[in-house]
Protein backbone atom coordinates (compact mmCIF):
# COMPACT_ATOMS: atom_id res chain seq x y z
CA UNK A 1 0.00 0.00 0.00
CA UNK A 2 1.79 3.23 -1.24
CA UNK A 3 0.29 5.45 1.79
CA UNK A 4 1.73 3.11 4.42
CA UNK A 5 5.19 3.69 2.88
CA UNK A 6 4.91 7.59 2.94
CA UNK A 7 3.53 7.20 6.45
CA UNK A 8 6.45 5.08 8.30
CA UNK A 9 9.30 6.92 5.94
CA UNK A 10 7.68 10.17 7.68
CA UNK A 11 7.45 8.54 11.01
CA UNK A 12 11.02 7.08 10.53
CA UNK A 13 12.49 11.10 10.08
CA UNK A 14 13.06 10.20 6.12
CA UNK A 15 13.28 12.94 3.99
CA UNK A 16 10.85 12.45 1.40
CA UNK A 17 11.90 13.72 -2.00
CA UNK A 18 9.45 16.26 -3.37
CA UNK A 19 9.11 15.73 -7.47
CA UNK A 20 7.65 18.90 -9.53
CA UNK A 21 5.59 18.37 -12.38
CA UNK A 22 7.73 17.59 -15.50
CA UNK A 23 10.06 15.00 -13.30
CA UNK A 24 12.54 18.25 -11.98
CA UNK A 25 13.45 18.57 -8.17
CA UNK A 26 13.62 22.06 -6.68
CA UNK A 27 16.19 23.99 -7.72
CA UNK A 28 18.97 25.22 -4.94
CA UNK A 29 18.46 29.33 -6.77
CA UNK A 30 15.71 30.17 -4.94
CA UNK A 31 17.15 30.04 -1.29
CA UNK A 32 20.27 31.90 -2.54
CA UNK A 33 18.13 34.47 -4.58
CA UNK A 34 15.99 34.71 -1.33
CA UNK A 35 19.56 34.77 0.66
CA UNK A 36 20.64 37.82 -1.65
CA UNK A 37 18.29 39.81 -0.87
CA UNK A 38 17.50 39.52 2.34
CA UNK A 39 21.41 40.59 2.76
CA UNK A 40 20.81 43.27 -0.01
CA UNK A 41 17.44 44.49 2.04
CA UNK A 42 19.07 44.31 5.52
CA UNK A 43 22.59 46.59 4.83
CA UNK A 44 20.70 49.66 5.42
CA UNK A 45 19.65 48.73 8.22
CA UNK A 46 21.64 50.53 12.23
CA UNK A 47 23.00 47.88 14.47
CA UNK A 48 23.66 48.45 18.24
CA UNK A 49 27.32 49.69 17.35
CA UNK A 50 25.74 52.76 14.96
CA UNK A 51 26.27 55.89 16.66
CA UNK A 52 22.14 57.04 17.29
CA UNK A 53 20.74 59.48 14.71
CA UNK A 54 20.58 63.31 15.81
CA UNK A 55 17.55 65.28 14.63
CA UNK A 56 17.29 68.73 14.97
CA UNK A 57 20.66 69.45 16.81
CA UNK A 58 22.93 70.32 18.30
CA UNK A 59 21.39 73.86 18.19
CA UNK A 60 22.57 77.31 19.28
CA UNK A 61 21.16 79.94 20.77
CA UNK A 62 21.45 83.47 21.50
CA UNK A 63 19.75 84.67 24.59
CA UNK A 64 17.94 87.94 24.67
CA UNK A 65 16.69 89.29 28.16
CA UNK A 66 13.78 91.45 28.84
CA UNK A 67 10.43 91.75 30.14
CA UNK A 68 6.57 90.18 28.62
CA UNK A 69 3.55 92.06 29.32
CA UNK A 70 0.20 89.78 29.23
CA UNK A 71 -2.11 91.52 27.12
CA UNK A 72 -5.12 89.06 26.35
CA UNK A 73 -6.05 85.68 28.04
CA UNK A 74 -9.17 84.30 26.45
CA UNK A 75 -10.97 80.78 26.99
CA UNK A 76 -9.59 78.82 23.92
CA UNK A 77 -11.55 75.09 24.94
CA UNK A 78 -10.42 71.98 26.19
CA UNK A 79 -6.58 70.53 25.35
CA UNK A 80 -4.50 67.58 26.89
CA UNK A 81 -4.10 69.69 30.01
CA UNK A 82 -7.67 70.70 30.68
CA UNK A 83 -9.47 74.00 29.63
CA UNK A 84 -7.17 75.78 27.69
CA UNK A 85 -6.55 79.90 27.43
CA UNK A 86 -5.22 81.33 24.79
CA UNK A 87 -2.86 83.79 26.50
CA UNK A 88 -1.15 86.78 24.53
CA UNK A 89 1.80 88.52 25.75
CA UNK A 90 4.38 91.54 24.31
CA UNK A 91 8.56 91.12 24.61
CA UNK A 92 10.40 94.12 25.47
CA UNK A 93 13.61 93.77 24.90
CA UNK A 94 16.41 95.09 27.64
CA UNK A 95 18.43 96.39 24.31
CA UNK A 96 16.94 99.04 22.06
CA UNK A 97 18.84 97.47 19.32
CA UNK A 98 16.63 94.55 19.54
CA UNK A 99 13.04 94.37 18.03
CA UNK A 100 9.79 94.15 20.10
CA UNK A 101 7.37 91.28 19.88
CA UNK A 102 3.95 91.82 19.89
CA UNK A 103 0.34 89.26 20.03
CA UNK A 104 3.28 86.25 21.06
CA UNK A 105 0.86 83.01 22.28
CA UNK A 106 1.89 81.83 25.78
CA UNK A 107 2.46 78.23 25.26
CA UNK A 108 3.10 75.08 28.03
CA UNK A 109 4.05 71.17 28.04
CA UNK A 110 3.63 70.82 24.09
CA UNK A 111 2.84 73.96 22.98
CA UNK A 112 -0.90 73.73 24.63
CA UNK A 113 -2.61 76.68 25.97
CA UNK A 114 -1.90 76.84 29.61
CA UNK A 115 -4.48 76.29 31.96
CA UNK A 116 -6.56 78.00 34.99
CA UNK A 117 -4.54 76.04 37.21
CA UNK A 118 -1.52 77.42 35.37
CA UNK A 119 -2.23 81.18 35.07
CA UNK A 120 -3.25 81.23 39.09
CA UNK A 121 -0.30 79.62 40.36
CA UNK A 122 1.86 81.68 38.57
CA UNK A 123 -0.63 84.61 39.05
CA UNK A 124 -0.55 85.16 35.07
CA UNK A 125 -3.49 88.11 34.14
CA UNK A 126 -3.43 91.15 31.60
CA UNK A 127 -1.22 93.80 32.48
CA UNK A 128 1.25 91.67 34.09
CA UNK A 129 5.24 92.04 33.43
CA UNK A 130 7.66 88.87 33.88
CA UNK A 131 11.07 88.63 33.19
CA UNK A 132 11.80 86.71 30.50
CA UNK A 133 13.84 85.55 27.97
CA UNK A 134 13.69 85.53 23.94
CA UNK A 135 16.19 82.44 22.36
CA UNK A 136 16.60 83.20 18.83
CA UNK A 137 18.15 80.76 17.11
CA UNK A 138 22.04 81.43 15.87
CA UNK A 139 23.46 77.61 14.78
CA UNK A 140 21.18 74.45 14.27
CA UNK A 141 17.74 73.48 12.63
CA UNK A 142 15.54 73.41 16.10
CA UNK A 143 12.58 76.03 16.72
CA UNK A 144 13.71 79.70 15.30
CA UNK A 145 12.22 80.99 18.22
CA UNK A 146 11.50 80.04 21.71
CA UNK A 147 10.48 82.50 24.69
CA UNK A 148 12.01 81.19 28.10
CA UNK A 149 10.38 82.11 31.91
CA UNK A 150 12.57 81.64 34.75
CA UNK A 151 9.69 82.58 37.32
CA UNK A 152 6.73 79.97 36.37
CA UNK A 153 6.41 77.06 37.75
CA UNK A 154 5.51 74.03 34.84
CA UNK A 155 2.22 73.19 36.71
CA UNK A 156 -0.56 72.08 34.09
């Protein structure tokens, strides 16, 4: 009985060859072609021993001191934070050589308006003046511009 055979030549671990139509066995190309390019596919790839990719950086800034008035602080709805306020404040620069910023948005965490919680804590309302900082950007790719204050508290 032929299917007795096949069974105890698979039972005994015997390979069984495999003929293709036309009387040819499988040809040894395809695992090297396969081989090829998975070795072809893969050199692009980082290993452990690749330094990690930078992006964005290093950057450089320059650091330009003065004061932000709050001029507007409006309800701007809901954000990761909470209820969000879209709060609008004007740089003065220390130097007169340096130009004035007006209608900049107030921005906290990543770049969401700030909160209630964050505007009473650090007692943030219109007319205000903080010190703070302007970082304009002088070597790099990173954000142009980013406006720095020493006195809040990150508190969302």
């Amino acid at each position: 009985m032929p299917g007795a055979r096949i069974s105890r030549d698979f039972a005994a671990g015997r390979r069984i060859p495999r003929i293709r139509p036309g009387g040819r066995r499988p040809s040894a190309l395809v695992p090297l072609l396969a081989a090829l390019c998975w070795v072809f596919l893969s050199a692009g790839c980082t290993t452990a021993a690749d330094p990690p990719l930078r992006v964005g950086g290093p950057c450089e800034y320059r650091d330009v001191p003065g004061t932000c008035r709050v001029d507007t602080i409006e309800p701007s709805g809901a954000n990761a934070y909470g209820q969000g306020f879209r709060t609008l404040f004007t740089f003065l620069p220390e130097s007169s050589s340096e130009p004035q910023a007006a209608g900049v948005p107030l921005k906290i965490g990543d770049g969401q308006d700030p909160t209630d919680r964050y505007l009473r804590e650090n007692r943030i309302e219109p007319g205000r003046l903080f010190p703070c900082v302007r970082r304009v950007l002088a070597r790099g790719t990173c954000t142009p511009v980013v406006y720095a204050f020493p006195e809040f508290r990150d508190v969302y």
